[in-house]
C-alpha atoms as a PDB file:
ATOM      1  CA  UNK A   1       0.000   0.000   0.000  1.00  0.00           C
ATOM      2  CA  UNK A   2       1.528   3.766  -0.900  1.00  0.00           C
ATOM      3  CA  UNK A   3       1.768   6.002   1.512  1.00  0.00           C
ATOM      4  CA  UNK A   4      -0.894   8.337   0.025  1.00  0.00           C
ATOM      5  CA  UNK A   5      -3.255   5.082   0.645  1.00  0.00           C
ATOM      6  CA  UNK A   6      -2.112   5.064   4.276  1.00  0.00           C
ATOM      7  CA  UNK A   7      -2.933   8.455   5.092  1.00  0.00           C
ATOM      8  CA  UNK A   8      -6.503   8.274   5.578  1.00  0.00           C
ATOM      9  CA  UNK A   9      -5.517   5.170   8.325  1.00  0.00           C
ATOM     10  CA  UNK A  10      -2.729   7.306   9.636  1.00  0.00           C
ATOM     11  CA  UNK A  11      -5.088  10.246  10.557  1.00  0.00           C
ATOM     12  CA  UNK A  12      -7.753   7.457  12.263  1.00  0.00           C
ATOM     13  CA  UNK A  13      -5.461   6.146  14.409  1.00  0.00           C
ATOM     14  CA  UNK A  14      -4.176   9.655  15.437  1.00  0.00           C
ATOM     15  CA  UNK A  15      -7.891  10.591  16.316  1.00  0.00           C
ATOM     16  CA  UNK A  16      -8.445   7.519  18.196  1.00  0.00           C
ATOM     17  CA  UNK A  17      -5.190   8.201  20.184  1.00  0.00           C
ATOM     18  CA  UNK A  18      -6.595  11.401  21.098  1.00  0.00           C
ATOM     19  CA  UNK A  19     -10.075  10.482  21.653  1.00  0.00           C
ATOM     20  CA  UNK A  20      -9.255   7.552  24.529  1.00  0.00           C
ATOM     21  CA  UNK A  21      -6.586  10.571  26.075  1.00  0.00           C
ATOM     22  CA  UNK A  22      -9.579  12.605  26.561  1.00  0.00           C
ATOM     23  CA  UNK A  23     -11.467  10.272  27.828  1.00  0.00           C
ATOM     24  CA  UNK A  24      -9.055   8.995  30.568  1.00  0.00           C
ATOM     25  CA  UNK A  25      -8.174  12.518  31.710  1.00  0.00           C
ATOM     26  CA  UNK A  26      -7.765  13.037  35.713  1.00  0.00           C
ATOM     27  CA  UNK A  27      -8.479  16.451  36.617  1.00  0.00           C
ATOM     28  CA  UNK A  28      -6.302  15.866  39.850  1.00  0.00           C
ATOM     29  CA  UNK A  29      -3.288  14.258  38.039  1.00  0.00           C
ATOM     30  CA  UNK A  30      -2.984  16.587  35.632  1.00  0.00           C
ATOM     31  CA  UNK A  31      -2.547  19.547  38.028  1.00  0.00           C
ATOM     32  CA  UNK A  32       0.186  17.357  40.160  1.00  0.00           C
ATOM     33  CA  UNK A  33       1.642  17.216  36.747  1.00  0.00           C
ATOM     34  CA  UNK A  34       2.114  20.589  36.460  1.00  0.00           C
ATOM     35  CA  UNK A  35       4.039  20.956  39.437  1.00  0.00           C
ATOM     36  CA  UNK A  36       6.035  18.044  38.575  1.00  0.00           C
ATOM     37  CA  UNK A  37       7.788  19.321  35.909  1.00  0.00           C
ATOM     38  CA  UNK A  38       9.531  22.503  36.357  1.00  0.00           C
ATOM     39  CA  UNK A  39       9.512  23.552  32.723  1.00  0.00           C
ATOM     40  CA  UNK A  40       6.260  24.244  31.521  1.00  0.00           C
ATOM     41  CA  UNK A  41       4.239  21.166  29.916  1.00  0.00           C
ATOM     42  CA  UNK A  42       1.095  20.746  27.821  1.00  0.00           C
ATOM     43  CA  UNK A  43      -0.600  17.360  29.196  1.00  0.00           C
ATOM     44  CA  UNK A  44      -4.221  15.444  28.798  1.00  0.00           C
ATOM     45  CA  UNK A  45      -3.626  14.336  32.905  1.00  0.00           C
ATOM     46  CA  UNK A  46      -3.763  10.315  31.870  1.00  0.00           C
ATOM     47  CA  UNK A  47      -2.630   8.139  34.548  1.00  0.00           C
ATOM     48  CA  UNK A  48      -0.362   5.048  33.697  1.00  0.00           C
ATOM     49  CA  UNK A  49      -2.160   2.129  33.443  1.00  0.00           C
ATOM     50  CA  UNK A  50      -4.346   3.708  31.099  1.00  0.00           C
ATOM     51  CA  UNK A  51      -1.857   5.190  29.012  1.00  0.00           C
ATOM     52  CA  UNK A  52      -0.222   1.658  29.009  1.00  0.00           C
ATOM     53  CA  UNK A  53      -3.351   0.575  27.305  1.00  0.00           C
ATOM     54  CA  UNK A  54      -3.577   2.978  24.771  1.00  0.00           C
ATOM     55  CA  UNK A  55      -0.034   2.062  23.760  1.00  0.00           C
ATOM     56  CA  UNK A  56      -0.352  -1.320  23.647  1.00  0.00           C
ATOM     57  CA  UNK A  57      -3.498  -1.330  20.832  1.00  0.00           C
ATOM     58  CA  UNK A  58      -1.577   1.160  18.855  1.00  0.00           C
ATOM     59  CA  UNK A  59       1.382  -1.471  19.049  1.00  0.00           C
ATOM     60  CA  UNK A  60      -0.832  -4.012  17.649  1.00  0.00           C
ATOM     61  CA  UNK A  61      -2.347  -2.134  15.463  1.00  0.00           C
ATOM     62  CA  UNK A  62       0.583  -0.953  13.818  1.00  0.00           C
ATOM     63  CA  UNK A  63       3.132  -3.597  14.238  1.00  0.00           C
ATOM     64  CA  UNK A  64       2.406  -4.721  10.015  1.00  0.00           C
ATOM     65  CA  UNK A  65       2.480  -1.095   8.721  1.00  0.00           C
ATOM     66  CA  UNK A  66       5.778  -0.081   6.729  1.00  0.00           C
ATOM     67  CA  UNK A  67       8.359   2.413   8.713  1.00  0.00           C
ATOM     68  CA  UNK A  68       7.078   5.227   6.706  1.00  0.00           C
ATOM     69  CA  UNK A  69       3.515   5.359   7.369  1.00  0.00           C
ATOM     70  CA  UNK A  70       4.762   4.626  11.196  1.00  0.00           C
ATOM     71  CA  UNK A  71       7.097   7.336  11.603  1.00  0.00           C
ATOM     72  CA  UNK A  72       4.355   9.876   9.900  1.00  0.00           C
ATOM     73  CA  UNK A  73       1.577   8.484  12.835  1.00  0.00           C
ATOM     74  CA  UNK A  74       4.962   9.538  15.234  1.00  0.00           C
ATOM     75  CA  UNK A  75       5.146  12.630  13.789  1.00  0.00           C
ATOM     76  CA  UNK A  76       1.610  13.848  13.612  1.00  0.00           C
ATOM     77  CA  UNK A  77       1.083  12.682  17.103  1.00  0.00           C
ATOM     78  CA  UNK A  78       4.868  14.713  18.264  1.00  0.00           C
ATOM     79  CA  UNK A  79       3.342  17.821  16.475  1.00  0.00           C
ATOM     80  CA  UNK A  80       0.603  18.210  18.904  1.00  0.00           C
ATOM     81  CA  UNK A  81       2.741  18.788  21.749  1.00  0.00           C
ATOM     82  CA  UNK A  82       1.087  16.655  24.325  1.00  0.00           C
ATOM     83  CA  UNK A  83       2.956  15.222  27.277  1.00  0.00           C
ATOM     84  CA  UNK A  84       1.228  11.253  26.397  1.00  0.00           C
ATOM     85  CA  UNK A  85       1.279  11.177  22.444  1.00  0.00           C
ATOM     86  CA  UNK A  86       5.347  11.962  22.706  1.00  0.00           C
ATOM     87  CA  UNK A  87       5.134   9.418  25.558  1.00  0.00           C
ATOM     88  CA  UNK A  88       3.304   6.991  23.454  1.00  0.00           C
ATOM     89  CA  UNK A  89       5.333   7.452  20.316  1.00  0.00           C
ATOM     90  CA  UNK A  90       8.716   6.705  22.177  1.00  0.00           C
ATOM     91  CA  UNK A  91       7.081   3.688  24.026  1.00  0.00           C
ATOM     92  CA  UNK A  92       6.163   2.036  20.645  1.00  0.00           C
ATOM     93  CA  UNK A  93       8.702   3.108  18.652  1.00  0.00           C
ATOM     94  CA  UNK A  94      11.411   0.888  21.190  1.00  0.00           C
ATOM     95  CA  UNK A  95       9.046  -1.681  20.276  1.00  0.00           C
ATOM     96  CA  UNK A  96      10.574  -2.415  16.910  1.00  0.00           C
ATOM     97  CA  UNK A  97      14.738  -2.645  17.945  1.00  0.00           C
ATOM     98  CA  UNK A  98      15.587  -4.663  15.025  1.00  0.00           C
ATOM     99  CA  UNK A  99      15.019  -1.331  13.016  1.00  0.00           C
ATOM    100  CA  UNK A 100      17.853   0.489  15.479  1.00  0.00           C
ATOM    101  CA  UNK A 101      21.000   1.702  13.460  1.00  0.00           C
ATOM    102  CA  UNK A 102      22.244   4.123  11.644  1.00  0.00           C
ATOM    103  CA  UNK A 103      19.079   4.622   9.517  1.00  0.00           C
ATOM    104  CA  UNK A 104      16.744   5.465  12.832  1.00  0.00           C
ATOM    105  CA  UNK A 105      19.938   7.412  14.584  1.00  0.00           C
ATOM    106  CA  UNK A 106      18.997  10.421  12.109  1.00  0.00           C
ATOM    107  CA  UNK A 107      15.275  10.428  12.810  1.00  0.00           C
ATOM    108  CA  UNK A 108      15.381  10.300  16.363  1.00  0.00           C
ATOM    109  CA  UNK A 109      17.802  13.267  16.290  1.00  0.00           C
ATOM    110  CA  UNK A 110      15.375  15.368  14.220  1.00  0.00           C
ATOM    111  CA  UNK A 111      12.437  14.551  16.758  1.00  0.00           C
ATOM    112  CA  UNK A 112      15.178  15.720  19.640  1.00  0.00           C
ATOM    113  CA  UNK A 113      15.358  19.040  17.773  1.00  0.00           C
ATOM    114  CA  UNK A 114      11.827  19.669  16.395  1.00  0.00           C
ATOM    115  CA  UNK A 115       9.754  17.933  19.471  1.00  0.00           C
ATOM    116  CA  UNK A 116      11.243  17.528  22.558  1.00  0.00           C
ATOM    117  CA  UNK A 117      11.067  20.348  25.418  1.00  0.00           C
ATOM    118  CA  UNK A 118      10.939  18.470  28.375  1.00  0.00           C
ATOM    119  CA  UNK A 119      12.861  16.204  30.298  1.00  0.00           C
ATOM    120  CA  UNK A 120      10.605  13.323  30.066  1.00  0.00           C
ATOM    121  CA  UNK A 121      10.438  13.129  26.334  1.00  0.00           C
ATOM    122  CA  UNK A 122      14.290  13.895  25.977  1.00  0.00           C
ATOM    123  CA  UNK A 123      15.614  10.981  28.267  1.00  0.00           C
ATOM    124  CA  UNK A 124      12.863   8.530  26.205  1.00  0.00           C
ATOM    125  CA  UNK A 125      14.357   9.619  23.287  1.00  0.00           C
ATOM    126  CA  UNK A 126      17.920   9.572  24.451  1.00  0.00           C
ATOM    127  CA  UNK A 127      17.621   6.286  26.840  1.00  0.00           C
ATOM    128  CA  UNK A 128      15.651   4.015  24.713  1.00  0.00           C
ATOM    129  CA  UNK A 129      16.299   4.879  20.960  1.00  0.00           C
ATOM    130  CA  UNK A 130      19.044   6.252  20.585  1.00  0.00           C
ATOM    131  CA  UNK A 131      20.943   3.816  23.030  1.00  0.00           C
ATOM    132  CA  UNK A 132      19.206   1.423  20.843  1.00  0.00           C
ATOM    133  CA  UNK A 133      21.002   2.635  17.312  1.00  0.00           C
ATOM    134  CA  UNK A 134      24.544   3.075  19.424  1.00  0.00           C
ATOM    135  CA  UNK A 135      24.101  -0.700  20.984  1.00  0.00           C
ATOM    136  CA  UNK A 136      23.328  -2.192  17.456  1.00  0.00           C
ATOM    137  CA  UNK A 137      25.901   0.574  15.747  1.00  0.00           C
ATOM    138  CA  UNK A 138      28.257   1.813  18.258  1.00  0.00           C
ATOM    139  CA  UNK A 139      30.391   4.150  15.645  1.00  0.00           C
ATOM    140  CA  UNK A 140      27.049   6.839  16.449  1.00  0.00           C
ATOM    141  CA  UNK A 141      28.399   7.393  19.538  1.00  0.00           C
ATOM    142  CA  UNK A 142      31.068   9.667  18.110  1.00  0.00           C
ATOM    143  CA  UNK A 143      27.814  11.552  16.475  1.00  0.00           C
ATOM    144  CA  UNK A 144      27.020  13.121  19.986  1.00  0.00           C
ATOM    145  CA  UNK A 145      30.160  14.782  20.647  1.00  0.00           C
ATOM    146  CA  UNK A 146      28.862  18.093  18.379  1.00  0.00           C
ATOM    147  CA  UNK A 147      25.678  17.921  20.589  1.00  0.00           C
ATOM    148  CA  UNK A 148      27.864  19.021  23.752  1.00  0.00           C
ATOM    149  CA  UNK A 149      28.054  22.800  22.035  1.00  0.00           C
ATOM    150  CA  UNK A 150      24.160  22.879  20.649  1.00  0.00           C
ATOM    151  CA  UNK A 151      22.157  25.621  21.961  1.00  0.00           C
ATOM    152  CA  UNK A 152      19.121  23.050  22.708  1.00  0.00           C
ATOM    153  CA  UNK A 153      19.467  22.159  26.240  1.00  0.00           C
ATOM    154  CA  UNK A 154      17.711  18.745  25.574  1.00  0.00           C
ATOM    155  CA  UNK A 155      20.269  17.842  22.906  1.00  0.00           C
ATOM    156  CA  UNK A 156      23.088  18.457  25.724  1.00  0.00           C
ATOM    157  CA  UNK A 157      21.704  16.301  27.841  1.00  0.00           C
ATOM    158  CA  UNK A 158      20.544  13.760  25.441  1.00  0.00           C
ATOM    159  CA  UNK A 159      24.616  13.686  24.131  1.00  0.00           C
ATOM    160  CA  UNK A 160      24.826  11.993  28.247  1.00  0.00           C
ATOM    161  CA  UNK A 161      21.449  10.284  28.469  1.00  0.00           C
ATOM    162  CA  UNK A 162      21.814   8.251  25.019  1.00  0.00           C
ATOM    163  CA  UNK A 163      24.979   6.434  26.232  1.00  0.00           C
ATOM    164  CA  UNK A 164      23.254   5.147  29.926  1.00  0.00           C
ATOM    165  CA  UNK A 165      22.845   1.745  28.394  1.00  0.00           C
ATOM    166  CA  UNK A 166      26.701   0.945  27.667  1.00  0.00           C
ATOM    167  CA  UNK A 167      27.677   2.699  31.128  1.00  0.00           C
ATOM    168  CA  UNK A 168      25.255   0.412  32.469  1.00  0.00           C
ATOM    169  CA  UNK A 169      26.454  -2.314  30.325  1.00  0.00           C
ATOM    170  CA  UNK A 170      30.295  -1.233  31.200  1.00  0.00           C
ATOM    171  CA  UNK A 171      30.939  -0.444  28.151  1.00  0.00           C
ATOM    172  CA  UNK A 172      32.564   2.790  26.113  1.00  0.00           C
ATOM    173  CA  UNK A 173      34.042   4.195  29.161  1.00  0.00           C
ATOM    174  CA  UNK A 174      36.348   6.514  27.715  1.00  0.00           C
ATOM    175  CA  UNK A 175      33.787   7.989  25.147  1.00  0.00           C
ATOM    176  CA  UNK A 176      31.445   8.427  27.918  1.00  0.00           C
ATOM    177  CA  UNK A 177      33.885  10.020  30.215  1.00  0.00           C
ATOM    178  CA  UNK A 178      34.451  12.335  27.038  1.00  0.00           C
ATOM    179  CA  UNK A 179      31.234  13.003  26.667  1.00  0.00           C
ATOM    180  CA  UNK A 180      31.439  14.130  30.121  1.00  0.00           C
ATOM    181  CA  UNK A 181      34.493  15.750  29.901  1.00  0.00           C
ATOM    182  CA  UNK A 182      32.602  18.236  27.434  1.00  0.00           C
ATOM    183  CA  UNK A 183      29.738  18.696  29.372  1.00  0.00           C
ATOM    184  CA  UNK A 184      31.384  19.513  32.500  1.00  0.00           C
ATOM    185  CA  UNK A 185      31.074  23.241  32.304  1.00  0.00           C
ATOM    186  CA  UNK A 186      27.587  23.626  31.378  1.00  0.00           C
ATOM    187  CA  UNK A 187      25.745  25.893  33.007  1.00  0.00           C
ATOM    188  CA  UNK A 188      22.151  24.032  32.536  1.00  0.00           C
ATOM    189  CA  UNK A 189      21.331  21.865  35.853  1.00  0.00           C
ATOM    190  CA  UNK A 190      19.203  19.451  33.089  1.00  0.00           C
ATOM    191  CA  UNK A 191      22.586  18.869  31.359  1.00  0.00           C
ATOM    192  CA  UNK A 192      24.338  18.479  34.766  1.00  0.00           C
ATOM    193  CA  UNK A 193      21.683  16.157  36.168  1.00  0.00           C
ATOM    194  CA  UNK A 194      22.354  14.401  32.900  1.00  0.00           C
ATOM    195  CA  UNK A 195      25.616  14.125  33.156  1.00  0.00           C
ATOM    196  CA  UNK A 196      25.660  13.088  36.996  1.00  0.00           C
ATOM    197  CA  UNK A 197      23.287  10.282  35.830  1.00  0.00           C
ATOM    198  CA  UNK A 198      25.477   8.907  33.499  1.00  0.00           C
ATOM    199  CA  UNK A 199      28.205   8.724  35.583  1.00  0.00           C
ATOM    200  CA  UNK A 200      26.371   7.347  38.361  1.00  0.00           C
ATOM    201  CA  UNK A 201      25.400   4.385  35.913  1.00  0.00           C
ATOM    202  CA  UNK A 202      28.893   3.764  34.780  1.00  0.00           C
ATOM    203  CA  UNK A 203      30.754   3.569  37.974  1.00  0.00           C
ATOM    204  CA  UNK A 204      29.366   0.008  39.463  1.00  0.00           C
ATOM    205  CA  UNK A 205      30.936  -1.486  36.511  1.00  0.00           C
ATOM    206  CA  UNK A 206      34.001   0.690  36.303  1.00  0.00           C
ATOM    207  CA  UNK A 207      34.681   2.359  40.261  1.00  0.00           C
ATOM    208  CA  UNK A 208      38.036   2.941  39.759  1.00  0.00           C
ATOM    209  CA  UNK A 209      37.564   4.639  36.278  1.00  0.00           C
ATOM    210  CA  UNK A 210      34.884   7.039  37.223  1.00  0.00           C
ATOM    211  CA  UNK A 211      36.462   8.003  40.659  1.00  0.00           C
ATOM    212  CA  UNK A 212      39.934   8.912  39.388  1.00  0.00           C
ATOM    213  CA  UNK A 213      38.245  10.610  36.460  1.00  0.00           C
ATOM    214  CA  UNK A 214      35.836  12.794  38.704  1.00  0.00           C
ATOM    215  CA  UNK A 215      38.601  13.780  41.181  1.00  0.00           C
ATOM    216  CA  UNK A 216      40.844  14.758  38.486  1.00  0.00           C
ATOM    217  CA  UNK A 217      38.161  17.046  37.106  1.00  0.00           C
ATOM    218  CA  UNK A 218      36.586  17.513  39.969  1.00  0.00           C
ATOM    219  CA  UNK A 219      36.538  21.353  39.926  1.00  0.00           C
ATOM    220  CA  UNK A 220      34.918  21.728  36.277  1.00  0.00           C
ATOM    221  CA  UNK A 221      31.680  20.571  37.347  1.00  0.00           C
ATOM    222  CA  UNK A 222      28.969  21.202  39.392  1.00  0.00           C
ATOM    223  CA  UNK A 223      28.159  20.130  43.184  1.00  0.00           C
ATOM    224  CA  UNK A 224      24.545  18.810  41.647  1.00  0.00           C
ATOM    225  CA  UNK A 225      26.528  16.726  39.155  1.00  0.00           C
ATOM    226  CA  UNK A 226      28.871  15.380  41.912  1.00  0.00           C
ATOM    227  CA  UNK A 227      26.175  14.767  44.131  1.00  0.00           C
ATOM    228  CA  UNK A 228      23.931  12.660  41.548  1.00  0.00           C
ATOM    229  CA  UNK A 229      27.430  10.741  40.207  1.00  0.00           C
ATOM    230  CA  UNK A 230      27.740   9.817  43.433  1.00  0.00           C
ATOM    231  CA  UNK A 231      24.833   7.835  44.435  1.00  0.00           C
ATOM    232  CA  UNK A 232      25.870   4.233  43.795  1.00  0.00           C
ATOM    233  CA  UNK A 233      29.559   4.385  45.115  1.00  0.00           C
ATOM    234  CA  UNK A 234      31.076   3.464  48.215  1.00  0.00           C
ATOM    235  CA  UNK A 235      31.003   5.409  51.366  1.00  0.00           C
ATOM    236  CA  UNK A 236      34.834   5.674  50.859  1.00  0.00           C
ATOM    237  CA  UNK A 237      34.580   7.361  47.738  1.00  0.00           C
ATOM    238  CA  UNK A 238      31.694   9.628  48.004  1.00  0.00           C
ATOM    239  CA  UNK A 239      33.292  11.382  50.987  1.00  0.00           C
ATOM    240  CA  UNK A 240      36.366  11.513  48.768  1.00  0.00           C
ATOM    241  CA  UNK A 241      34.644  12.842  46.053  1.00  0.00           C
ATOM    242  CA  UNK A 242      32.052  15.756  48.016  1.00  0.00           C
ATOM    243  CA  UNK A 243      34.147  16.679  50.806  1.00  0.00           C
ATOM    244  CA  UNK A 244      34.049  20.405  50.594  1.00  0.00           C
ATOM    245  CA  UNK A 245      38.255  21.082  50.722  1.00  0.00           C
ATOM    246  CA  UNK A 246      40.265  21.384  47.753  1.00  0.00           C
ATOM    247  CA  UNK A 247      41.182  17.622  46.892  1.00  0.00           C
ATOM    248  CA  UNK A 248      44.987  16.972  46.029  1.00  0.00           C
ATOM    249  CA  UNK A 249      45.173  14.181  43.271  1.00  0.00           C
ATOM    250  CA  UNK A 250      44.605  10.926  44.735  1.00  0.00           C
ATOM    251  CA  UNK A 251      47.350   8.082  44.556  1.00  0.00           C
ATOM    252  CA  UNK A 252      44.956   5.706  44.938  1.00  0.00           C
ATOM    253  CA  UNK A 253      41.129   5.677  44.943  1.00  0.00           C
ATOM    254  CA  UNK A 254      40.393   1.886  45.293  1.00  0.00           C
ATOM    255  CA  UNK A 255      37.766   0.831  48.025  1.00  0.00           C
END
């Protein structure tokens, strides 16, 4: 079936997305919503399990259709805005991984730039699909260095958030403490959280890396940053690493 074919579908299934949002709207949620998030959001107010629903029959529903008419449902439901549709379009998009690669890297980048202004919908995007394309293709990792210097906070942080799944995984350590490395000025405390997060997810598999690297640099970044990257370590080094006195280069850092 051509796309011009599809269209006609495509638009039903974007009307039926929004016509169950509005009908699950909660008053009550959506105003705790709005003091969730610090930046300013435009949401329905749907609770979880029914948004979980909702995604589910569009997975299903959509599963057979060919990339193309899938990624212009994604990007008529992006355009509106809406806290849940980006929601929804990330959760079933992660639901096809053996598309992740270089030919998805690209297309998840645009919807960074063109849709995402909030934290939620950049660490989807970041976390899930594009740590998809750099598991299956790990050469895109070296595509998120120029990110560090975009004016688009959410692409900043995203250059961090994307890699969480091979700090996790141990893997990439040095491009992820380079990553870091170029973050560590930012003024932005969503970058810095960012970046705090993906260092707190890479040091249980590499302690020794991360510490060293931190204390070395400790004075480029941030007290939020140090504070979030140190989380998961040892009481030993997270009193080496936030003690408030100038630190002298450790000799050793192993706990």
């Amino acid at each position: 079936m051509t796309m011009e074919a599809m269209r006609p579908e495509i638009a039903r299934q974007a009307a039926t997305v929004r016509e169950r949002l509005k009908a699950a709207v909660d008053p009550k949620f959506r105003e705790g919503q709005f003091a969730f998030f610090k930046e300013e959001v435009d949401t329905y107010g749907v609770r979880k399990p029914a948004l979980s629903g909702i995604i589910r029959d569009l997975f299903h529903t959509i599963r057979d259709w060919p990339p193309e008419a899938r990624d212009e449902l994604y990007r008529e439901l992006w355009r509106s805005g809406k806290l849940e549709e980006g929601a929804i379009v990330c959760h079933v998009a992660r639901r096809f991984p053996r598309e992740f690669g270089g030919r998805r890297f690209p297309i998840f980048e645009e919807w960074i730039d063109k849709y995402v202004h909030n934290w939620a919908h950049c660490d989807a995007v970041a976390s899930w699909l594009l740590a998809g394309c750099i598991a299956e293709e790990p050469a895109l990792m070296k595509k998120l260095e120029p990110w560090t210097r975009s004016e688009n906070r959410w692409k900043r942080r995203a250059a961090a958030v994307a890699l969480l799944q091979e700090a996790k995984a141990g893997r990439a350590t040095n491009q992820i403490l380079r990553i870091a490395s170029m973050l560590a000025e930012d003024p932005d405390v969503m970058v810095q959280k960012g970046v705090g997060w993906l260092l707190k997810e890479a040091y249980p598999a590499q302690p020794v890396d991360i510490v060293m690297f931190l204390h070395w640099q400790r004075d480029r970044f941030s007290r939020l940053t140090l504070r979030y990257a140190a989380e998961k370590m040892t009481d030993t080094h997270r009193r080496m690493l936030l003690r408030p006195s100038s630190i002298t280069k450790p000799t050793a850092v192993r706990a």
